[in-house]
Protein backbone atom coordinates (compact mmCIF):
# COMPACT_ATOMS: atom_id res chain seq x y z
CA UNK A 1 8.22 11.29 -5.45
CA UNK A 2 4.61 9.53 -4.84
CA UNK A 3 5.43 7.88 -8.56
CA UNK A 4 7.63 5.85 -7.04
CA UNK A 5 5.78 4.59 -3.92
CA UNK A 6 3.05 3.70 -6.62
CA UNK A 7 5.68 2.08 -8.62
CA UNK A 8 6.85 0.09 -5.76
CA UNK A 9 2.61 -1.14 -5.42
CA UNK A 10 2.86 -2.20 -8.88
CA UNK A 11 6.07 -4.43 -8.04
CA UNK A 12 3.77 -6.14 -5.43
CA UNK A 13 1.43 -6.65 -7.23
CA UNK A 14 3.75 -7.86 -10.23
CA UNK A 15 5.10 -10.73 -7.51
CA UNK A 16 8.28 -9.08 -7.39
CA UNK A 17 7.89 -8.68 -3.00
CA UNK A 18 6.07 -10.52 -0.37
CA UNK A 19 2.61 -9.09 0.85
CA UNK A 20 4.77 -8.82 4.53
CA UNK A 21 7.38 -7.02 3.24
CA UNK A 22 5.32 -4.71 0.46
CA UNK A 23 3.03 -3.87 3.88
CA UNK A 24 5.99 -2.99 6.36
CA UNK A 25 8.08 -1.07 3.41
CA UNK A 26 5.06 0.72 1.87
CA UNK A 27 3.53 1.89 4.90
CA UNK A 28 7.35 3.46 6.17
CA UNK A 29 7.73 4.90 2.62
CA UNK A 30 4.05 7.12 2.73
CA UNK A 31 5.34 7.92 5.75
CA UNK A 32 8.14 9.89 5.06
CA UNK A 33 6.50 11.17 1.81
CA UNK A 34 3.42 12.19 4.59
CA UNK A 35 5.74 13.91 7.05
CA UNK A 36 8.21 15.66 4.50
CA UNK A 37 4.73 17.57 2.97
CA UNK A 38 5.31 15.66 -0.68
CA UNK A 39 1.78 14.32 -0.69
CA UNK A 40 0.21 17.35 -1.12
CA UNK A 41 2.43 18.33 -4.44
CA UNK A 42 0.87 15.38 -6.46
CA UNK A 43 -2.54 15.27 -7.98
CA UNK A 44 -5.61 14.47 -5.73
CA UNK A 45 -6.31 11.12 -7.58
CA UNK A 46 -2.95 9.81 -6.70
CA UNK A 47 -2.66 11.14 -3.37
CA UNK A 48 -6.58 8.99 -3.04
CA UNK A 49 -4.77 5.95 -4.27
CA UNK A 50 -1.72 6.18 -2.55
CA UNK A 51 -3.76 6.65 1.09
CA UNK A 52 -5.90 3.97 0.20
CA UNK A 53 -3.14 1.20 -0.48
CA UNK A 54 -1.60 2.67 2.59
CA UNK A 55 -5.31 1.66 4.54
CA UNK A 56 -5.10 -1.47 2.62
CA UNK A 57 -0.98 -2.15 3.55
CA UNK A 58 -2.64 -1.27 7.27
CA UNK A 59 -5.34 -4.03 7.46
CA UNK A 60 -2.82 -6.59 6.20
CA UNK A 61 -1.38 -9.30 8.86
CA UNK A 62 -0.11 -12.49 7.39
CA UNK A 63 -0.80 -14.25 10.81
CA UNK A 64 -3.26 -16.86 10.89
CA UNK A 65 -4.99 -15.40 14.33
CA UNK A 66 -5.94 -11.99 12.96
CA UNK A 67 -7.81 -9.52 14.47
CA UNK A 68 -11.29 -8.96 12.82
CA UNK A 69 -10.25 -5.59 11.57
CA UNK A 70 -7.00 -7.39 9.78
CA UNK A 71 -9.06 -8.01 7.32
CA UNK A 72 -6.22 -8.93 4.41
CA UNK A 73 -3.95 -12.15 4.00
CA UNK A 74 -1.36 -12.00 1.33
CA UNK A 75 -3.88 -12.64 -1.26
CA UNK A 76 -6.24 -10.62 -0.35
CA UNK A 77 -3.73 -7.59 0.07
CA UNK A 78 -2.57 -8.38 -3.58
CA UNK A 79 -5.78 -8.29 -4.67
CA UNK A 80 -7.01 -5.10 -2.90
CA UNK A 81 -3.98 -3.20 -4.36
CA UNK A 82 -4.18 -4.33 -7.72
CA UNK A 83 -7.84 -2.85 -7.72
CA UNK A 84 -6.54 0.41 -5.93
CA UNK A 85 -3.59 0.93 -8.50
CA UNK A 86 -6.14 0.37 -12.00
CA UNK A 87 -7.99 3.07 -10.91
């Protein structure tokens, strides 16, 4: 099942879905993948990636006054996931 939460980061980053939307829909899906136990059936370097767009998804707020530790605007989010996924 984590295939297709990392399939759904490759949409973002593909344009297909607005950082907002990719942050509130990714975070909800590792969620459920988190609570049903399916995170731990996938291979270590995917389970890495997938937490670490879901840290990224986390830091993202598309509003102007961010807090310091929102560190990520739509661009930057893009760009942060992109690098997360080639690995």
């Amino acid at each position: 099942m984590s295939i297709t939460i990392l399939k759904f980061a490759e949409s973002f980053v593909a344009g297909r879905l607005s950082a907002e939307v990719f942050a509130e829909a990714y975070m909800e899906l590792w969620k459920i993948e988190r609570d049903s136990d399916s995170l731990r059936l996938d291979p270590q370097p995917l389970n890495e990636c997938l937490s670490s767009v879901f840290c990224a998804a986390d830091m993202y707020n598309s509003d102007d006054s961010r807090e310091e530790y929102e560190e990520f605007d739509d661009e930057m989010l893009k760009s942060e996931v992109a690098s997360l996924i080639k690995k």
